[in-house]
Protein backbone atom coordinates (compact mmCIF):
# COMPACT_ATOMS: atom_id res chain seq x y z
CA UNK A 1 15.02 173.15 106.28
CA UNK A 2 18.21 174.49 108.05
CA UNK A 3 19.24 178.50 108.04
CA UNK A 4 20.80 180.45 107.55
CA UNK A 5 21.55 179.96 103.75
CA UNK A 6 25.53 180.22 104.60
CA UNK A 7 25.40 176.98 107.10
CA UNK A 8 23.25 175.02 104.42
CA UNK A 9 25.68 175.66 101.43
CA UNK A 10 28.63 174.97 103.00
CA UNK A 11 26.80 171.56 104.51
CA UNK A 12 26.08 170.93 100.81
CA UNK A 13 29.58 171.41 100.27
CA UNK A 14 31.23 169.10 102.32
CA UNK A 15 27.93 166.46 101.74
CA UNK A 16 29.76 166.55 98.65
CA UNK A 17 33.52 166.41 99.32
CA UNK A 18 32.42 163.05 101.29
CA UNK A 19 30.17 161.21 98.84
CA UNK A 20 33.25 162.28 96.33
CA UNK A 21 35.59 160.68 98.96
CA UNK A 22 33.60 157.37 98.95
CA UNK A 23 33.02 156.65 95.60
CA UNK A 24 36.65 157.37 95.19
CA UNK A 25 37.60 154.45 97.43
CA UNK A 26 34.92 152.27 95.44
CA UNK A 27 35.77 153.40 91.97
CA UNK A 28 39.79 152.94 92.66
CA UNK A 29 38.60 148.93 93.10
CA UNK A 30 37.17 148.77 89.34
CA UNK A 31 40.71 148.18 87.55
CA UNK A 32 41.73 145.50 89.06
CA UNK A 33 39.09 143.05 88.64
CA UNK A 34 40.79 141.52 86.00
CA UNK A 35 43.86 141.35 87.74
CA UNK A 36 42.50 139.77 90.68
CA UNK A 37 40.62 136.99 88.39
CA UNK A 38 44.17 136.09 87.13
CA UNK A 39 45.90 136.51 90.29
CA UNK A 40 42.94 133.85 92.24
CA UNK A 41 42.61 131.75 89.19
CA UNK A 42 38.58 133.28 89.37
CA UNK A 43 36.28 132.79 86.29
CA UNK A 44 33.47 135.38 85.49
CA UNK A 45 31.18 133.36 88.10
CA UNK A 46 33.70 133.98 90.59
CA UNK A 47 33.76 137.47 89.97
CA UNK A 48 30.29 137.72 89.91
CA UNK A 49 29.87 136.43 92.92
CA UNK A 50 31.97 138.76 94.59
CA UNK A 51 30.19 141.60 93.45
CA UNK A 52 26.73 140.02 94.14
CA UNK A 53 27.50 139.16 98.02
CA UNK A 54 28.85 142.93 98.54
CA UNK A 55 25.04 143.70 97.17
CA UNK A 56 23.27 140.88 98.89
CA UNK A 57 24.09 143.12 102.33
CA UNK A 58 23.87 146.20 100.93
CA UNK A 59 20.55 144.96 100.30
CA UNK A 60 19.46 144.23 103.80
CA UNK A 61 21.49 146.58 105.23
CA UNK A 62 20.54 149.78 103.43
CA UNK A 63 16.72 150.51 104.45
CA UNK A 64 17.94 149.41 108.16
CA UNK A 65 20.57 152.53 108.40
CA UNK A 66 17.35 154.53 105.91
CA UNK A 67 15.44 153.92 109.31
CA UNK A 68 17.99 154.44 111.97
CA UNK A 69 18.64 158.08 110.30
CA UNK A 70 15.20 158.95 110.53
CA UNK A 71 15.14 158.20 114.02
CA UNK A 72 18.73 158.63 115.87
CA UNK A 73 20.08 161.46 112.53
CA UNK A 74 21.74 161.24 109.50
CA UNK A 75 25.19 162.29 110.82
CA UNK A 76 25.51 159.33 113.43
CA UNK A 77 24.87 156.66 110.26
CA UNK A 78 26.74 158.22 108.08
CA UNK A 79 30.05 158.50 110.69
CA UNK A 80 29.87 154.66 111.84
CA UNK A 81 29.17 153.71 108.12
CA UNK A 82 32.60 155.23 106.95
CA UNK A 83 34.36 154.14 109.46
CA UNK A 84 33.37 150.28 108.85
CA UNK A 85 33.77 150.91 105.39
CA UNK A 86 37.50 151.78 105.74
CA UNK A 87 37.86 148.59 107.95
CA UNK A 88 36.52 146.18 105.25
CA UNK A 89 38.57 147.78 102.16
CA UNK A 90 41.31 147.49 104.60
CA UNK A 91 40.47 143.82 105.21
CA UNK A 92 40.17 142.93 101.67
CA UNK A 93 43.63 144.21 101.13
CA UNK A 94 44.89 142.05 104.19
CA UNK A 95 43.06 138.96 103.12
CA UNK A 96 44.61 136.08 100.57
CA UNK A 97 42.59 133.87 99.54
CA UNK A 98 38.84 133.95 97.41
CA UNK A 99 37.10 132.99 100.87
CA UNK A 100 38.45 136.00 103.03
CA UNK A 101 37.86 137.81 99.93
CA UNK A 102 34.35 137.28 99.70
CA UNK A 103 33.76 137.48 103.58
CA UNK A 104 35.47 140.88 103.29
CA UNK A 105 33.30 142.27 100.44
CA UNK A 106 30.45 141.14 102.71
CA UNK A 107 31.09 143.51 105.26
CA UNK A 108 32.07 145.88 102.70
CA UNK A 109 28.26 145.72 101.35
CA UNK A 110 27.10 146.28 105.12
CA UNK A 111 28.65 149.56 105.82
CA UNK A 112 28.37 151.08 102.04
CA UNK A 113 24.61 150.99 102.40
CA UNK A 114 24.65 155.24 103.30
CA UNK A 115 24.37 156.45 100.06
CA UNK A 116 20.35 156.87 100.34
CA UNK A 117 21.14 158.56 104.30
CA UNK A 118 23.46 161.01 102.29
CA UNK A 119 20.68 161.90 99.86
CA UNK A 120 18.16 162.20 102.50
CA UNK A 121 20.44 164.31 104.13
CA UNK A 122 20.68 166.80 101.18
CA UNK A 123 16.94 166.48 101.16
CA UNK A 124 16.47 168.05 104.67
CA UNK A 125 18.53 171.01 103.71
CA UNK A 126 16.60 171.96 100.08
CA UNK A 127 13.34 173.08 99.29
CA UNK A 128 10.73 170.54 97.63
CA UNK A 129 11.59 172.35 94.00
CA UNK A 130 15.50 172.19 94.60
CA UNK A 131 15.06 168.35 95.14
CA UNK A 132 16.07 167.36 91.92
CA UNK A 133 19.20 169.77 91.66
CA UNK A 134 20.71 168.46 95.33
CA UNK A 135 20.25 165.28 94.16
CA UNK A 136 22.08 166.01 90.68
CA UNK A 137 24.74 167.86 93.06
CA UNK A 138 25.18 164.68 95.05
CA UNK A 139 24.97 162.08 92.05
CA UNK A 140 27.75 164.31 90.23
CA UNK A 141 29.73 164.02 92.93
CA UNK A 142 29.48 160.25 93.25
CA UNK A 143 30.10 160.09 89.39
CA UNK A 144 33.36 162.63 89.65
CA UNK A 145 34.54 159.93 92.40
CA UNK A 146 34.07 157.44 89.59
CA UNK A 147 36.12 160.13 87.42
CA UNK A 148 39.09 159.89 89.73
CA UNK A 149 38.80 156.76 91.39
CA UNK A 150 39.09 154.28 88.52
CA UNK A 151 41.96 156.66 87.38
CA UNK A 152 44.03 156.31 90.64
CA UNK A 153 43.29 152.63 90.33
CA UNK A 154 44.67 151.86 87.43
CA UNK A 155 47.45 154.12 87.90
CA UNK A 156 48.16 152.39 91.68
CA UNK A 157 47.94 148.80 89.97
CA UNK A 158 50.10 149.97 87.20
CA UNK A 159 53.35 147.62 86.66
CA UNK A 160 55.83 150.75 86.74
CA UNK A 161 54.36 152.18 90.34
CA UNK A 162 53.76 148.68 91.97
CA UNK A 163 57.80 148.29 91.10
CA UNK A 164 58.63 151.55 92.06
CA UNK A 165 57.06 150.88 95.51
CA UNK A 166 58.75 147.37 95.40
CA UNK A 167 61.85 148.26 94.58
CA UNK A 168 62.07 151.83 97.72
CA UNK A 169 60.30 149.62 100.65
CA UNK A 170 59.71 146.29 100.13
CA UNK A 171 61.91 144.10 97.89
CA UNK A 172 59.35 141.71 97.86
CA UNK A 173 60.29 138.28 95.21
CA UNK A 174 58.55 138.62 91.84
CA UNK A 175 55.61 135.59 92.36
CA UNK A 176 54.67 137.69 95.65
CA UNK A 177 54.54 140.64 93.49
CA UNK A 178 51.44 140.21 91.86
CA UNK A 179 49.61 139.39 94.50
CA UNK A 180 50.35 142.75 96.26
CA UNK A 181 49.58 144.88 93.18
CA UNK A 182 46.17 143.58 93.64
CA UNK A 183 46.38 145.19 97.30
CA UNK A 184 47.22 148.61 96.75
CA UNK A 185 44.15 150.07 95.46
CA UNK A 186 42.43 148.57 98.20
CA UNK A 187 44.80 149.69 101.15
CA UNK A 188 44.31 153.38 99.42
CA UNK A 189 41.09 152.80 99.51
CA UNK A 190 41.06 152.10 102.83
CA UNK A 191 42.90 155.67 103.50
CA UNK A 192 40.69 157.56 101.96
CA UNK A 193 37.76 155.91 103.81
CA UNK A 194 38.64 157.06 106.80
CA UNK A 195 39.74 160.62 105.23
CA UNK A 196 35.77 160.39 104.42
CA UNK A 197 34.85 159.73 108.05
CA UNK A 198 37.40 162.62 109.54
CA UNK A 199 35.29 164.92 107.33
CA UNK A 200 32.19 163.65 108.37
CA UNK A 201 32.83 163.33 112.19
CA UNK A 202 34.16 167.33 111.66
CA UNK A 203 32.27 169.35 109.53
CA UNK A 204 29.06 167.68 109.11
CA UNK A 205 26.34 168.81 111.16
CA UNK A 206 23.04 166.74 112.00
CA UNK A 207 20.61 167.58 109.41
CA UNK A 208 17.12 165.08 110.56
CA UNK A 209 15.21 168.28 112.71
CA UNK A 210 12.05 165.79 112.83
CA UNK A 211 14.13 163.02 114.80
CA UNK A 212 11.45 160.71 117.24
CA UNK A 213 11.72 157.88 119.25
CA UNK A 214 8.93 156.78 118.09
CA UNK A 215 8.76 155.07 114.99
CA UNK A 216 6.24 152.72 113.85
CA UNK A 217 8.00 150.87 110.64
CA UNK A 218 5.13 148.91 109.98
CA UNK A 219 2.87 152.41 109.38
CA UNK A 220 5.80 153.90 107.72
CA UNK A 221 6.04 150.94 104.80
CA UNK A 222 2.25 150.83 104.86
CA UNK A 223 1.99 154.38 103.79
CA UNK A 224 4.78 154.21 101.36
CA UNK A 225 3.43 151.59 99.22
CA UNK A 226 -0.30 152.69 99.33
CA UNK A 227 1.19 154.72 96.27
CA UNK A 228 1.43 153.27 93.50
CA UNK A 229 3.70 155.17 91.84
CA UNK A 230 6.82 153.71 94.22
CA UNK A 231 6.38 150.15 92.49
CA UNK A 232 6.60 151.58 88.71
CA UNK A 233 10.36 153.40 90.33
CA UNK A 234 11.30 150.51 92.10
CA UNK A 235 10.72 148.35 88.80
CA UNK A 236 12.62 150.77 86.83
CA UNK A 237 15.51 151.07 89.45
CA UNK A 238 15.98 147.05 89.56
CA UNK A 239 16.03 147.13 86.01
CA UNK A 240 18.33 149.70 85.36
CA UNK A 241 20.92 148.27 87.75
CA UNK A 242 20.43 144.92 86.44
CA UNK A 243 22.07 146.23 83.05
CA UNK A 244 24.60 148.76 85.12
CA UNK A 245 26.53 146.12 87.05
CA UNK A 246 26.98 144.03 84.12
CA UNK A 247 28.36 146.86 82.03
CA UNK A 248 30.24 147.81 84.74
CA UNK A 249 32.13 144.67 85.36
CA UNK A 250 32.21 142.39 82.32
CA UNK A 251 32.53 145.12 79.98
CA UNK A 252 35.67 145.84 81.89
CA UNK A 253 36.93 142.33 81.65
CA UNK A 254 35.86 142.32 77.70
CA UNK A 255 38.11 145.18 77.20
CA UNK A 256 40.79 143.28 78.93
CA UNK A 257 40.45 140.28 77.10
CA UNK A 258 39.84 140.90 73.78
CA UNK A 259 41.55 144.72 73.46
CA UNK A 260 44.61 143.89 75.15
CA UNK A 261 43.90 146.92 77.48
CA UNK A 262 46.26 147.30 80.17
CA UNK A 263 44.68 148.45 83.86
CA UNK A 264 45.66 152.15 83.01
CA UNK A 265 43.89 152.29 79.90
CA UNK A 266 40.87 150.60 81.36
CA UNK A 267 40.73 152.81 84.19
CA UNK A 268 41.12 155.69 81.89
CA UNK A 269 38.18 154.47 80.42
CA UNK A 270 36.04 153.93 83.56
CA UNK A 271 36.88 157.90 83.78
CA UNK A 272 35.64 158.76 80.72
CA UNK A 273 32.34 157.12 81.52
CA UNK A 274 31.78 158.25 84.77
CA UNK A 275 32.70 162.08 83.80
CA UNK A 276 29.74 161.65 80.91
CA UNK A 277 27.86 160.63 83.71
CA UNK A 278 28.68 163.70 86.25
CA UNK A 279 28.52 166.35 83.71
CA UNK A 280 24.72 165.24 82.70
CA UNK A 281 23.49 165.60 86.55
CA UNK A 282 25.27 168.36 86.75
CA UNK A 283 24.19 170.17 83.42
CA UNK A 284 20.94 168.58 82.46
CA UNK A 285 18.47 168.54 85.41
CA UNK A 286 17.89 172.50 84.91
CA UNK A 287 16.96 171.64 81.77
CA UNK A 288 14.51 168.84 81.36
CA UNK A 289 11.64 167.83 83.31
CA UNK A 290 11.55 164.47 85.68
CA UNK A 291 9.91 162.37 83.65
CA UNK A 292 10.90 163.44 79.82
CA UNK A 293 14.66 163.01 81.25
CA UNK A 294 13.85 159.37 82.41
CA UNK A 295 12.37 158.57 78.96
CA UNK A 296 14.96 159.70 77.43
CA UNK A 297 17.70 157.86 79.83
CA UNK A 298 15.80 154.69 78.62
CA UNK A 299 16.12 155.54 75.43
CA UNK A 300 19.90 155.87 75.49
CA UNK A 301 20.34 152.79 76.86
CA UNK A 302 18.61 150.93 74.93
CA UNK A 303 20.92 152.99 72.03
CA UNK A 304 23.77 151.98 73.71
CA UNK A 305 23.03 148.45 74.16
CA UNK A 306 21.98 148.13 70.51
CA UNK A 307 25.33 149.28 69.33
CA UNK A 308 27.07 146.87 71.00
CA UNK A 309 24.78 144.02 69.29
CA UNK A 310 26.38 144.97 66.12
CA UNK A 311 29.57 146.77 67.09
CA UNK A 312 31.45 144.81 69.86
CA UNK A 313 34.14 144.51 67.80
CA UNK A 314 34.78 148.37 67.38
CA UNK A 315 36.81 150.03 70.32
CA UNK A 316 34.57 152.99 69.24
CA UNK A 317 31.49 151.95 68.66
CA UNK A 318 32.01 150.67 72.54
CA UNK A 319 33.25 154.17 73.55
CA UNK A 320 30.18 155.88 71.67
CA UNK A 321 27.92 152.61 73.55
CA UNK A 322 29.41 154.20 76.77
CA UNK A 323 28.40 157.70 76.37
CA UNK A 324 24.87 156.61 75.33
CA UNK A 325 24.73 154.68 78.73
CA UNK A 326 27.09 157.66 81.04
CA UNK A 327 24.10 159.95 79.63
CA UNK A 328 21.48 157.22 80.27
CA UNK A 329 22.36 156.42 83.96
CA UNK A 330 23.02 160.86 84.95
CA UNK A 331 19.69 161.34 83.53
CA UNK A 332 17.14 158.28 84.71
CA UNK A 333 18.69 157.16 88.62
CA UNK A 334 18.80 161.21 90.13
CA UNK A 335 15.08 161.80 88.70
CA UNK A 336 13.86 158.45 89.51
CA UNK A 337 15.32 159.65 93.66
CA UNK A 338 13.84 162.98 93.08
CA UNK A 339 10.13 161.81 92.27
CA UNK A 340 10.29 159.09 95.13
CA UNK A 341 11.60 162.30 97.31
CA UNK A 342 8.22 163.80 96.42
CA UNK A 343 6.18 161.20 97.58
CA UNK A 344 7.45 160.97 101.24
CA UNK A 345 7.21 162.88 104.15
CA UNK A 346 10.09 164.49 105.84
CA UNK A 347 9.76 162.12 108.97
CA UNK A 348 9.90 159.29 106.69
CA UNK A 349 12.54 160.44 104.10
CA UNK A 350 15.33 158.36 105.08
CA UNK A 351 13.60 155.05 104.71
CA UNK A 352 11.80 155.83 101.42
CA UNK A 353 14.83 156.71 99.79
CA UNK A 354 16.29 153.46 101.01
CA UNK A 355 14.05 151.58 99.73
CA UNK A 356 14.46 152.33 96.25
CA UNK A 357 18.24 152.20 97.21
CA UNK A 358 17.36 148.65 97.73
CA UNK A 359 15.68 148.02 94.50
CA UNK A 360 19.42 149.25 92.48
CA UNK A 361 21.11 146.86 94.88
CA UNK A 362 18.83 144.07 94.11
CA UNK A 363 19.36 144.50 90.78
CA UNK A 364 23.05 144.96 91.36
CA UNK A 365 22.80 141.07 92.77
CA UNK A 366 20.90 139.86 90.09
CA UNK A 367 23.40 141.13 87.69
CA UNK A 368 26.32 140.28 88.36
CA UNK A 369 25.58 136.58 88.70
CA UNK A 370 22.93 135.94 86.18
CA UNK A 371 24.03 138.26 83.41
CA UNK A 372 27.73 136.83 84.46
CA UNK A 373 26.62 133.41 83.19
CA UNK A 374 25.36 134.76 80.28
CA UNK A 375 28.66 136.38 79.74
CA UNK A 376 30.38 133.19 80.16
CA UNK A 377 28.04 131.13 77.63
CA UNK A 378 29.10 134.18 75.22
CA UNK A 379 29.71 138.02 75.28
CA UNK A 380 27.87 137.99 72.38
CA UNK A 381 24.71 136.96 74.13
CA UNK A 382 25.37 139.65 77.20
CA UNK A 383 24.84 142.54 74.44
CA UNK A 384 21.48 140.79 73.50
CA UNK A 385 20.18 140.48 77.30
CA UNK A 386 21.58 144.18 77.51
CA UNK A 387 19.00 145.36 74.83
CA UNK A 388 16.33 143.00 76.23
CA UNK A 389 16.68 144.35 79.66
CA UNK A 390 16.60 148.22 78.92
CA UNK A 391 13.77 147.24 76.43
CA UNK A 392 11.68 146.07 79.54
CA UNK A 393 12.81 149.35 81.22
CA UNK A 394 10.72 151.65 78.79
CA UNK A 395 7.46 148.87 78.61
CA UNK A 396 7.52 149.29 82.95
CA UNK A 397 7.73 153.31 82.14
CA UNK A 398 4.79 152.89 79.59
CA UNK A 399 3.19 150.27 82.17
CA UNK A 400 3.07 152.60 84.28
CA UNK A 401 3.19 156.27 83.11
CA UNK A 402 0.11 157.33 84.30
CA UNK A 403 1.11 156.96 87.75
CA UNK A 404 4.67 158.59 86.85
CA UNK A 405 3.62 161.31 84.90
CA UNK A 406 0.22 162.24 87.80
């Protein structure tokens, strides 16, 4: 663990300012989804698809930059990383047509796979009890990004700024218009991105002090999943995401479609869920033990997705379904990090918090396409797998609980 106690707050600090930074750029993107299915004449599948390929590579990608941090340091990933990320939001905003799109949000995927390296990262400066508060610390901040990043979306994509813009610098004709309101968010993005990697090339020091150039992956994987606790979290994490992603998006375009919600409102809303989420990582891990705060996450969500079986109709009953999954997703995903934490060396750290990273993005792919379809068929039926899904989430914590709870 780094010392003094000064240097490792203030590394905590700015850890911080740049996960907040990223998730900005990613949350700003949330808004306009169901602009951009108007704009590219793209059904739910197409959307889905979008979102799945930008998790396909994270997929890959993310326990390949877990190892590289383990063995060349966190700092080097996590620099390179944000500077490819502000290339591909920058990309996406260039591109016009559903096949740059998609190619774009591929690349996208690759070099947004450092949110486990960031984590590790906070790992290597905290004691083995402070694990689950760093983590809660770094979560909060990726939720408060989601706070302000759906927010600035919305407001960006907003018909009185994208005139405003129009109307000072570009005088562009009112069919191209359109179009480009679905590019500002993601040129911003694309700003901030590399606002992120400044800060990180600047003020972040190299945390890994058990760096080798000798790594034997095969050993590595071969000790992590002699436990057996690491399948019952990887389970759960798949799971979990499987049920995120399609809240995430298709609630979004629900709201859009059936509320008459314009992109303000709905990013206003994307706020409100992400600042329940924030404030219960920040507020709760003090509070409840690992596994009692998973349960209870489970719970929620399975709350949540029951009140949208009988309430989809309600603009509040969706709000109150919302908070029960904001409190859900702050209390399960930070503990579920911290307990995997706990069963990995320090050499290894990197890579065994990538690989559960790769178990949310799996579920993240699996999502957004299958639960898309089932959108499609009906939104009706989505609330139904919803239930269903967080329903096998608490039999795979019974399944395995005495594993999780040993």
């Amino acid at each position: 663990m780094l010392e003094p106690t000064s240097i490792t707050n203030n590394l905590k600090k700015w850890l911080f300012i740049v996960v907040l930074i990223d998730s900005i750029s990613f949350g700003i993107i949330l808004p306009i989804i169901p602009i951009l299915s108007i704009t590219l004449n793209l059904n739910s599948f197409h959307i889905g698809l979008l979102l799945s390929i930008f998790a396909f590579f994270q997929f890959f990608t993310t326990p390949f930059l877990g190892f590289l941090s383990d063995k060349f340091g966190r700092k080097k990933i996590i620099i390179y990383s944000l500077l490819g990320v502000s290339f591909s939001y920058l990309l996406t905003g260039l591109s016009s047509s559903f096949i740059f799109i998609l190619i774009a949000r591929a690349l996208c995927g690759i070099f947004t796979s450092n949110f486990a390296v960031v984590l590790a990262s906070g790992i290597d400066i905290s004691g083995y009890k402070e694990r689950s508060k760093i983590l809660g610390f770094l979560g909060a901040s990726y939720g408060i990004g989601f706070i302000i990043g759906p927010f600035i979306g919305g407001l960006l994509s907003s018909p009185h700024i994208t005139h405003t813009i129009n109307n000072l610098f570009l005088h562009l004709p009112s069919h191209q218009l359109n179009i480009f309101t679905t590019k500002i968010p993601f040129y911003f993005a694309s700003i901030i991105s590399f606002i992120a990697f400044l800060f990180s090339l600047f003020k972040i020091k190299e945390t890994n002090q058990n760096l080798t150039s000798s790594i034997n992956i095969k050993n590595i994987l071969n000790n992590i999943f002699k436990t057996k606790q690491i399948y019952g979290y990887m389970s759960l994490s798949i799971f979990l995401f499987t049920g995120y992603s399609a809240i995430q998006v298709f609630l979004i375009i629900y709201l859009a479609k059936f509320f008459h919600l314009n992109n303000f409102m709905i990013g206003l809303i994307g706020t409100y869920f992400a600042l329940i989420v924030s404030l219960t990582q920040l507020l709760l891990p003090k509070y409840l033990k690992e596994n009692i705060s998973i349960l209870i996450g489970i719970l929620l969500a399975i709350i949540g997705s029951l009140i949208l079986d009988f309430n989809a109709n309600s603009l509040s009953f969706i709000i109150i379904s919302l908070s029960c999954y904001g409190i859900a997703l702050g209390l399960i995903y930070p503990n579920i990090n911290s307990k995997i934490s706990k069963i990995s060396n320090t050499n290894n750290l990197g890579i065994t918090l990538s690989i559960n990273q790769m178990s949310a993005i799996l579920g993240q792919s699996i999502g957004p396409i299958f639960l898309g379809y089932i959108y499609y068929l009906s939104p009706s039926y989505l609330w139904l797998s919803l239930s269903i899904n967080f329903t096998i989430c608490l039999l795979i914590f019974i399944l395995f609980k005495k594993y999780i709870k040993s």
